[in-house]
Protein backbone atom coordinates (compact mmCIF):
# COMPACT_ATOMS: atom_id res chain seq x y z
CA UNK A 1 -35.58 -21.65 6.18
CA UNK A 2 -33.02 -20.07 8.67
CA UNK A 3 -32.46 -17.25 6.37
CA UNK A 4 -35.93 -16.29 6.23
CA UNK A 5 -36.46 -16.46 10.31
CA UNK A 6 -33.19 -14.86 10.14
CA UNK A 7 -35.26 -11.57 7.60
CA UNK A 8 -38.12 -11.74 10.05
CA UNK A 9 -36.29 -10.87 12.79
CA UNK A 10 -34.68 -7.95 11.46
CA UNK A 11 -38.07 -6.33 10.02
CA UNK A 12 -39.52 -6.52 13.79
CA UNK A 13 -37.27 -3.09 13.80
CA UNK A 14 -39.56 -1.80 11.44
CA UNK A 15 -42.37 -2.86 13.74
CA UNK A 16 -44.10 0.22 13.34
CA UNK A 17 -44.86 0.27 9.71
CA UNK A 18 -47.04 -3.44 9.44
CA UNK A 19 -50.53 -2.58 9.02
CA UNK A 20 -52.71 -5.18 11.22
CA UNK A 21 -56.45 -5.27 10.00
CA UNK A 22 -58.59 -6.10 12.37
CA UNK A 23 -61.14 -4.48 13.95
CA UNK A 24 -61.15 -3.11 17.72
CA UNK A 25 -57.34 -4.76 17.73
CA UNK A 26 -55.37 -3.00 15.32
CA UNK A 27 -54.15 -0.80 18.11
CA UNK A 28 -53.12 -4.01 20.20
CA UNK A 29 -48.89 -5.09 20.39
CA UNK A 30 -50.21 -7.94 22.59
CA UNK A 31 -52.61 -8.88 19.90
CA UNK A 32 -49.91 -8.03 17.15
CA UNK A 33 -47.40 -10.19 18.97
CA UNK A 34 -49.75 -13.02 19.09
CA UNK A 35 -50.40 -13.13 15.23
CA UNK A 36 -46.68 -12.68 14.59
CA UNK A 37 -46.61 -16.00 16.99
CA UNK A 38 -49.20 -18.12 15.35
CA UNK A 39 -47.53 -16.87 11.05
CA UNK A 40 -43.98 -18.11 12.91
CA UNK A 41 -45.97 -21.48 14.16
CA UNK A 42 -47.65 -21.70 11.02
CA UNK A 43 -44.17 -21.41 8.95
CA UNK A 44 -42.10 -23.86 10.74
CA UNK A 45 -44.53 -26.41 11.56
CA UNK A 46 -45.79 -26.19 7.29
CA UNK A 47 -42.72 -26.09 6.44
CA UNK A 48 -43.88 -22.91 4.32
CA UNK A 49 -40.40 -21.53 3.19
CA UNK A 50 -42.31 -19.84 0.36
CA UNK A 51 -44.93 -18.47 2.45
CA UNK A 52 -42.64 -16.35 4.67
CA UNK A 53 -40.20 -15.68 1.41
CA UNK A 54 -43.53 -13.87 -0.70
CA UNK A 55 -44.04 -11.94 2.99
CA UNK A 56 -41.02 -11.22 3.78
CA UNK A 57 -40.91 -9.45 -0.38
CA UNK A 58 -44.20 -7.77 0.09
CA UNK A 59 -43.01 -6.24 3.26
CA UNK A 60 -46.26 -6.57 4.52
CA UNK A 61 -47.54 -8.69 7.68
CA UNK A 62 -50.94 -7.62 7.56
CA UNK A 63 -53.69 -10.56 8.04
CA UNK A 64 -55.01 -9.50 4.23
CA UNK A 65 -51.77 -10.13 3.29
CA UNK A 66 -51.06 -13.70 4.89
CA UNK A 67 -54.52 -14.83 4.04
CA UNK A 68 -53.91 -13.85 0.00
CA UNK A 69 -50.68 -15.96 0.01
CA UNK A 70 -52.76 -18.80 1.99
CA UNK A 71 -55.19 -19.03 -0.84
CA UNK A 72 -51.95 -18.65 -3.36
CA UNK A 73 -50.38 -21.40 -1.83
CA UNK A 74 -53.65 -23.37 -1.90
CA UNK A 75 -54.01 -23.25 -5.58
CA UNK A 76 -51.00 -24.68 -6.14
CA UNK A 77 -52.20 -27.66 -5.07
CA UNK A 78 -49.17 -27.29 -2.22
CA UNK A 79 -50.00 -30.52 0.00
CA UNK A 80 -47.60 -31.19 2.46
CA UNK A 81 -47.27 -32.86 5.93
CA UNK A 82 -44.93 -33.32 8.78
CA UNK A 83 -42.90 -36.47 9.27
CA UNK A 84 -40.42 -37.13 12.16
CA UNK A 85 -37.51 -34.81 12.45
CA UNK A 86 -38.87 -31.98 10.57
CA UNK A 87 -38.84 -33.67 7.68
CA UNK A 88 -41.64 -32.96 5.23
CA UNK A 89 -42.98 -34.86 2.20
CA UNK A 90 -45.78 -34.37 -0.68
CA UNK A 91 -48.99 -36.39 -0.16
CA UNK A 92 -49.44 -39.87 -1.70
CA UNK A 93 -51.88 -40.00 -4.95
CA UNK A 94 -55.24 -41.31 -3.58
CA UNK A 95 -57.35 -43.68 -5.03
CA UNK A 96 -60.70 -45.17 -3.96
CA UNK A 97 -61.01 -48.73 -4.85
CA UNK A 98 -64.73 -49.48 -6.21
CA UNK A 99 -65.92 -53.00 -6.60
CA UNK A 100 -61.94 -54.47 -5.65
CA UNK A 101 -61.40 -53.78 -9.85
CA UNK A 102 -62.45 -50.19 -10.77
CA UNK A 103 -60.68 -46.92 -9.30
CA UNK A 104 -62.06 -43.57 -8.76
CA UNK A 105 -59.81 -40.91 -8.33
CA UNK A 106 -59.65 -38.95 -4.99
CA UNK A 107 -56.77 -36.65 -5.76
CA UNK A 108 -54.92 -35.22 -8.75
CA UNK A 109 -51.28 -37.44 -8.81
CA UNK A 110 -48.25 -36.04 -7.78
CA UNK A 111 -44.45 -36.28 -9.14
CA UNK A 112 -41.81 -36.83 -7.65
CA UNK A 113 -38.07 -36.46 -8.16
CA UNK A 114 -35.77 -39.19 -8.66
CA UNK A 115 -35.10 -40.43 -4.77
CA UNK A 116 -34.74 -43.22 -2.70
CA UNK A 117 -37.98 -44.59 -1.61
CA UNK A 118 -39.00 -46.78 1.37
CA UNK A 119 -42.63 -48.06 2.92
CA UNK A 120 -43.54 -44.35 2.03
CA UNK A 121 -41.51 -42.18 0.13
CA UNK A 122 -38.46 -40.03 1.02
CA UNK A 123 -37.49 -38.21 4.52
CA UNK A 124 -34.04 -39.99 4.59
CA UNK A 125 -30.48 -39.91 4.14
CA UNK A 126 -28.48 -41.87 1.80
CA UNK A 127 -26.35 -42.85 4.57
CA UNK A 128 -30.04 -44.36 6.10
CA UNK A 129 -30.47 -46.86 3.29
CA UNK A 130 -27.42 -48.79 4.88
CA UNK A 131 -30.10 -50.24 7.55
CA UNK A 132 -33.05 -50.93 5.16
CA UNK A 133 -33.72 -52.56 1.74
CA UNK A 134 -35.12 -49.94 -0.01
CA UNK A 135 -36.22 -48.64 -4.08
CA UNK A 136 -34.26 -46.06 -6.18
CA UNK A 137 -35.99 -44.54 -8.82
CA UNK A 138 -33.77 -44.00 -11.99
CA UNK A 139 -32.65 -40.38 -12.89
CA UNK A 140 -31.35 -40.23 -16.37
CA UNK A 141 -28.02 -40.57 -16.89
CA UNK A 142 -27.84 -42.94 -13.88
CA UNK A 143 -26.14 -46.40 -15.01
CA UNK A 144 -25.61 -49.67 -13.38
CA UNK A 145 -22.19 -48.58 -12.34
CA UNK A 146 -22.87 -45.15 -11.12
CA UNK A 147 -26.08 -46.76 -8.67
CA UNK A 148 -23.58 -49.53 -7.73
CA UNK A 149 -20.70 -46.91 -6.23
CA UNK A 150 -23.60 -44.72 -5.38
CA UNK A 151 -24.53 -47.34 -2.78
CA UNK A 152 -21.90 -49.09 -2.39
CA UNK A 153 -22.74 -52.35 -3.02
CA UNK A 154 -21.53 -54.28 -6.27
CA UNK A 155 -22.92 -54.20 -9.58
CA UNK A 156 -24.43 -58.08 -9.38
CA UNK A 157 -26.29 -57.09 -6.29
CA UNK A 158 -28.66 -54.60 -8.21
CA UNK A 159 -29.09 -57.05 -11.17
CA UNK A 160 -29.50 -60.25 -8.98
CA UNK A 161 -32.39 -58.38 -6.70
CA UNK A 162 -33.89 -56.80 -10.29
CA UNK A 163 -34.00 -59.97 -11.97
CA UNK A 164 -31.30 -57.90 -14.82
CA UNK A 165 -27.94 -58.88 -16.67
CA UNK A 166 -25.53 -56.66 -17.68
CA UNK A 167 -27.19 -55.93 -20.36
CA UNK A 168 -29.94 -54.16 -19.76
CA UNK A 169 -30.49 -51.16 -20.00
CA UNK A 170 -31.75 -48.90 -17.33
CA UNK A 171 -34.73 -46.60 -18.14
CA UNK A 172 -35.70 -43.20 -15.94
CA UNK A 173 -38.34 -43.69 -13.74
CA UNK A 174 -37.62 -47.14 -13.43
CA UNK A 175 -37.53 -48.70 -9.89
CA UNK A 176 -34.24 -50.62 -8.54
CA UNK A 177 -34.54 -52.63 -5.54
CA UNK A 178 -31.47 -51.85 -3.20
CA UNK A 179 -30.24 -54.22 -0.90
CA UNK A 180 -28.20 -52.30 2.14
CA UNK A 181 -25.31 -54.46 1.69
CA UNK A 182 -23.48 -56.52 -1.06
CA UNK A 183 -25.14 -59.96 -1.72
CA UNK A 184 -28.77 -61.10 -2.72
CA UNK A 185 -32.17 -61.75 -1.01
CA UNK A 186 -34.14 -65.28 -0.68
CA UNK A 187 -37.46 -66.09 -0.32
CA UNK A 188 -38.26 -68.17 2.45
CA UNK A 189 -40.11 -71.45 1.94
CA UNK A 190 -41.41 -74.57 3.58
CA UNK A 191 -38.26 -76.27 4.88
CA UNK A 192 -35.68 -73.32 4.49
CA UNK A 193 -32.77 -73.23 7.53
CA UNK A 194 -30.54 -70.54 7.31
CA UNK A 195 -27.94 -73.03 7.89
CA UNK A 196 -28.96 -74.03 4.26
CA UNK A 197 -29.31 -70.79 2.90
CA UNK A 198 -25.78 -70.03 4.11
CA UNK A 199 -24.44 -72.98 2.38
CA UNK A 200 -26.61 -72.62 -0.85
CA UNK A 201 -25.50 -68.85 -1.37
CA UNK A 202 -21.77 -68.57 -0.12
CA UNK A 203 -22.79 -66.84 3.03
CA UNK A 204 -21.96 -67.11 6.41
CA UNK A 205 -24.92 -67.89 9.01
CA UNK A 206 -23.93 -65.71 11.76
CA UNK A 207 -24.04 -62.59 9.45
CA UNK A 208 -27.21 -63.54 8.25
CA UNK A 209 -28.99 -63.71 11.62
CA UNK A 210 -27.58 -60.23 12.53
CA UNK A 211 -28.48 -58.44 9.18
CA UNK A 212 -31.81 -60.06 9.48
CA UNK A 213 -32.61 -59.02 12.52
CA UNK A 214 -33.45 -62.50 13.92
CA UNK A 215 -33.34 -64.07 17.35
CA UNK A 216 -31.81 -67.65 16.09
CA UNK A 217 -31.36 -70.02 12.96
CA UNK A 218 -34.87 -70.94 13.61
CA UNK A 219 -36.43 -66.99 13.75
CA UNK A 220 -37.26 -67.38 9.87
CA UNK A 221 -41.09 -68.52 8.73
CA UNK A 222 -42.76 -69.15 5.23
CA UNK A 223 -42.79 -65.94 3.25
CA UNK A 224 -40.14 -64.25 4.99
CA UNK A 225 -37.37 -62.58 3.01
CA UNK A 226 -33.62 -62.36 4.32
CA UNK A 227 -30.98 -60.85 2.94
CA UNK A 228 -27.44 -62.55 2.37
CA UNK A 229 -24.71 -60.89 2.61
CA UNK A 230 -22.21 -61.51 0.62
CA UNK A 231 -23.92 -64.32 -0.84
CA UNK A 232 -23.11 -65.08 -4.55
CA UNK A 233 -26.48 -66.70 -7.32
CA UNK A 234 -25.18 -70.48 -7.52
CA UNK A 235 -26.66 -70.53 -11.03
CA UNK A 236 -28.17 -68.04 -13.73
CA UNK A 237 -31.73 -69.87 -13.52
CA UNK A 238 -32.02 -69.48 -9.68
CA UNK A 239 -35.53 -67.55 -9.38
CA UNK A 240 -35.31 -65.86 -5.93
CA UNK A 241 -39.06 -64.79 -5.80
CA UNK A 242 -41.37 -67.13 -5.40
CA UNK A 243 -44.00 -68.65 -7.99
CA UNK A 244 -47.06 -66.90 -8.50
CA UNK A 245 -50.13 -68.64 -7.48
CA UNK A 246 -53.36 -67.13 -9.30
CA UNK A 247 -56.12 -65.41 -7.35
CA UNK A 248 -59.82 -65.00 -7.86
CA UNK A 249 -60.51 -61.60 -8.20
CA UNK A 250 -62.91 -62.23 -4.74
CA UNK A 251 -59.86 -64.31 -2.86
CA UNK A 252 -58.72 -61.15 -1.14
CA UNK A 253 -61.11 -58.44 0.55
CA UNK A 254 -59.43 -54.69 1.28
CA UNK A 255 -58.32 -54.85 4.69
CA UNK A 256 -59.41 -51.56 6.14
CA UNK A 257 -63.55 -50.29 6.07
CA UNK A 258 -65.04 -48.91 2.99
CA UNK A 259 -64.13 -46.95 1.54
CA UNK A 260 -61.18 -48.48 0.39
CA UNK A 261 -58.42 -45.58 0.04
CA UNK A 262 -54.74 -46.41 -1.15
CA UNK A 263 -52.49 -44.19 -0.52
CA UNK A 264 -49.38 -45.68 -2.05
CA UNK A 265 -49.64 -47.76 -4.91
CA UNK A 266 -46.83 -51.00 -5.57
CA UNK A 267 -43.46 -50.53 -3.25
CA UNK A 268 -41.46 -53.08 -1.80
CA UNK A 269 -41.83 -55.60 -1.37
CA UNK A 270 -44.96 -56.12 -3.67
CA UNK A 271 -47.32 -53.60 -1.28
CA UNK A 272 -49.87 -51.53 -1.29
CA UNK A 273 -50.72 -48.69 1.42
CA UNK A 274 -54.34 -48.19 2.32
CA UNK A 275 -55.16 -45.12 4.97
CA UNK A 276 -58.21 -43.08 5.75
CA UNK A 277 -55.35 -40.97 7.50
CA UNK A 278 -56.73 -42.01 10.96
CA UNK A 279 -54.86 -44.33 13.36
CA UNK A 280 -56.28 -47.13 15.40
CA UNK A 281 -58.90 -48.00 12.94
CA UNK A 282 -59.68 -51.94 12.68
CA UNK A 283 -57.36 -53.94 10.18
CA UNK A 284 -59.49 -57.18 8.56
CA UNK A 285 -57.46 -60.45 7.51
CA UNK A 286 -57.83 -60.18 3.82
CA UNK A 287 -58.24 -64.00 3.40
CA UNK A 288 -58.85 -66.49 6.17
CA UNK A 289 -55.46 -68.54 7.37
CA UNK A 290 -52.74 -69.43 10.11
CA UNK A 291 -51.07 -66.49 11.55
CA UNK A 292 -47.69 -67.14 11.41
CA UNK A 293 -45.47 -63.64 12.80
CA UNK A 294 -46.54 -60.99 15.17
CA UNK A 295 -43.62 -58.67 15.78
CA UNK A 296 -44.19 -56.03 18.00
CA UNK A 297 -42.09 -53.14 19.44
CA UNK A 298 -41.45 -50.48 22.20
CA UNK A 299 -38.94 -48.99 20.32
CA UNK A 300 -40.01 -45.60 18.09
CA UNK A 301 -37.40 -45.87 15.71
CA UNK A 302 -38.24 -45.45 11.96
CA UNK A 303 -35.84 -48.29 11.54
CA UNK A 304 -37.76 -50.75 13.84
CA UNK A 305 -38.42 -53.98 11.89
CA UNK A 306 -36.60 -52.94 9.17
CA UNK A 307 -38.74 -49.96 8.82
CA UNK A 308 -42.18 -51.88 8.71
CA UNK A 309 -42.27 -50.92 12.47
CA UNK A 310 -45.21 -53.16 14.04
CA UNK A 311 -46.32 -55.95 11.78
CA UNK A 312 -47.93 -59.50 10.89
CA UNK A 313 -48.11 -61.94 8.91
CA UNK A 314 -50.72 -64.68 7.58
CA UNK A 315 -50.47 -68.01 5.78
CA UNK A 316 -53.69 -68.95 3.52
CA UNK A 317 -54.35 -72.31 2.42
CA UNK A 318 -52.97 -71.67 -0.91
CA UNK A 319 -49.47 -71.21 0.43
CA UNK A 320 -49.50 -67.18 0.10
CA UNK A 321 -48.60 -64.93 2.36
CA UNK A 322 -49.95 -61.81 3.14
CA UNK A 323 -48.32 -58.81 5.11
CA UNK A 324 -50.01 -56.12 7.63
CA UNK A 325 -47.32 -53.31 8.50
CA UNK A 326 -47.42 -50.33 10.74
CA UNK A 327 -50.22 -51.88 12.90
CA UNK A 328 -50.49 -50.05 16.53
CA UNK A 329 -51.00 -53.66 18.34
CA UNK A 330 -52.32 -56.93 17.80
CA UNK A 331 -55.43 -59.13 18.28
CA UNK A 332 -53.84 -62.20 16.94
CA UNK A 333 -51.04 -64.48 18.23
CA UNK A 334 -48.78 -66.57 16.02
CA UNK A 335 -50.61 -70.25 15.71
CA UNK A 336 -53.76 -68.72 15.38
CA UNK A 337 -56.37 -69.58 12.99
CA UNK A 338 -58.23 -66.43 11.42
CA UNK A 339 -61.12 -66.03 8.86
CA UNK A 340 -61.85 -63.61 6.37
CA UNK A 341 -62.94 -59.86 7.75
CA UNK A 342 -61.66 -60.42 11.45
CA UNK A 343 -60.57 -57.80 13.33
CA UNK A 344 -56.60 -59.06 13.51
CA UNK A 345 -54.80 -55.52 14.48
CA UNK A 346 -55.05 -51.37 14.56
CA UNK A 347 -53.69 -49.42 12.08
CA UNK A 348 -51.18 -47.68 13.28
CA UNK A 349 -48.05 -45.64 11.30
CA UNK A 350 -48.09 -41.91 13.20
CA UNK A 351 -44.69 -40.91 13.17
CA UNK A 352 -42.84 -41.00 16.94
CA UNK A 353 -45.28 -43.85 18.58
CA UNK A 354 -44.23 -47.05 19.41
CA UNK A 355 -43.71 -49.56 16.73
CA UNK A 356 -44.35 -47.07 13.46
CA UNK A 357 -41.26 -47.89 11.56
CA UNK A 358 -40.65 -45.88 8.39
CA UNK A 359 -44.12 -44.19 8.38
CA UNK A 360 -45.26 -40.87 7.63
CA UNK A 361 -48.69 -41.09 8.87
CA UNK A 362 -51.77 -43.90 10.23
CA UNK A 363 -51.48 -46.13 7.69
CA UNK A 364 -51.43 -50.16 6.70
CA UNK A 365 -48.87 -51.47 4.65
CA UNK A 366 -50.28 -54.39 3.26
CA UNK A 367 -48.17 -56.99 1.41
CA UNK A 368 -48.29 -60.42 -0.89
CA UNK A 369 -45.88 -62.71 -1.08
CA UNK A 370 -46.60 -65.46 -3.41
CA UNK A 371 -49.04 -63.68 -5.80
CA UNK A 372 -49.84 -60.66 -7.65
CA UNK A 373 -51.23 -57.89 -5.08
CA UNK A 374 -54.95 -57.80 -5.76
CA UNK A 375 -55.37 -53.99 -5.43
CA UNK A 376 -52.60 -53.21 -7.99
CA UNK A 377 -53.41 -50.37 -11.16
């Protein structure tokens, strides 16, 4: 991009020669200034490197000009939108969900590379993923080894979080959960301590609290999952995630107003992102239940939370429990009982407020823990 701005300056030498059409202005430097301001505004706040490169090679500045490589650009199906820092990101695939079992689609799908993913995808440095569990997406030629020293964390830790040996055989495309550190993850259940955990896995209690985030041994509530670090599988039958109880197709409702838009399909852990790209728009409790967790934040790092930035959790009377991240505040306390459809939160997400974690944009991150995610493809 620098390079470009860099081209653009030196052609304001040859100020003379760009042909401005427009009628009863043409004559105008204030008004040629001015549209010179708003292309530069439009190119760094885009992000449209290519936009100013095919100007820049045509040598021409002229509004026919910018508006044919507009309508280029827009046939190319070039979707993009700003994230924090600069950074910028293709759009998600929509979906519309029709009847909670049939899908209509909204948008054509888009591709991506082989990159590390978190509650949306990309924006970050590798050096990032040390704060976060997060999903790689296999390249080919990538192996077990090479993803291991990539991250730095031992070989066992990718096939004890992927439910692998070694094996198996890694296939492109494929997703790999990545803990941030060396160890395993656990499932919290009814009963759990971490003084237990600690003892069951090898690990040490103090260095679970502080990877974890939590206040004290007793921070931890059904559904929960904590990392270990460190922590070694006591046996090869230990299951880590917890058994799936079966849902009626009608036990869940979506959780944001009709229509029912995801915008990310399955991600860690076990999510689905709905959005109608607006923030502050009423989140329902899927199922009725105990709120357990309400975790809320000043703090406008992407990291807050562990990058699910302001979030909640419910218990329903069939033991699972279901997730609502990126909310912009709360209705609900923890204790309280909920039913089906209430208003519990806001969506929230945007990028630099309070509480948005690893967003992009408004958006709800809505997990299951304990059974298959009802709005999966």
């Amino acid at each position: 991009m620098n390079k470009f701005l860099k081209r653009f300056l030196r052609l304001k030498n040859k100020f003379k020669r760009i042909k401005i059409i427009s009628k009863g202005f043409s004559r105008d430097p204030f008004f040629c200034l001015g549209l010179i301001s708003v292309i530069l505004f439009g190119v760094v706040s885009l992000g449209a490197g290519p936009i100013l490169k095919s100007l820049y090679n045509k040598g021409d500045f002229s509004l026919a000009t910018v508006s044919e490589i507009f309508n280029e650009t827009e046939k190319k199906d070039l979707n993009l939108f700003v994230g924090p820092a600069g950074k910028f990101w293709s759009e998600s695939p929509e979906f519309l969900l029709v009847g909670n079992n049939s899908l209509q689609a909204a948008s054509p799908p888009t591709t991506f590379s082989p990159q590390v993913l978190g509650a949306l995808v990309g924006g970050f440095e590798l050096e990032d993923t040390k704060k976060i569990i997060v999903e790689y997406i296999v390249d080919s030629g990538d192996s077990l080894w090479s993803i291991a020293a990539e991250f730095d964390i031992s070989r066992n830790t990718i096939l004890w979080a992927n439910d692998l040996n070694k094996n198996s055989l890694l296939q492109p495309g494929q997703k790999l959960v990545i803990l941030p550190v060396s160890g395993l993850i656990h499932h919290i259940k009814a009963g759990d301590t971490i003084s237990e955990i600690a003892q069951r896995y090898k690990g040490k209690t103090d260095e679970i609290i502080t990877i974890n985030n939590l206040s004290n041994e007793g921070d931890i509530y059904i559904g929960d999952i904590v990392i270990i670090p460190n922590g070694v599988m006591p046996s090869p039958s230990t299951q880590y995630a917890p058994a799936q109880v079966p849902l009626a197709n009608s036990y869940f409702i979506c959780p944001i107003s009709a229509p029912c838009r995801v915008t990310q399909w399955l991600h860690w852990y076990n999510a689905i992102d709905f959005s109608h790209r607006k923030c502050r728009e009423p989140v329902y409790a899927a199922a009725g239940g105990k709120v357990l967790r309400v975790k809320l934040t000043n703090s406008t790092s992407r990291w807050a939370f562990g990058g699910a930035g302001n979030h909640l959790t419910i218990l329903h009377p069939n033991g699972v429990v279901t997730m609502y991240g990126h909310i912009a505040n709360s209705f609900v306390n923890p204790g309280d009982q909920v039913s089906q459809g209430q208003v519990i939160a806001l969506i929230g997400g945007q990028p630099g407020t309070a509480g948005a974690g690893l967003s992009t944009a408004c958006h709800l991150h809505f997990g299951v823990r304990g059974a298959r995610n009802p709005f999966t493809k």
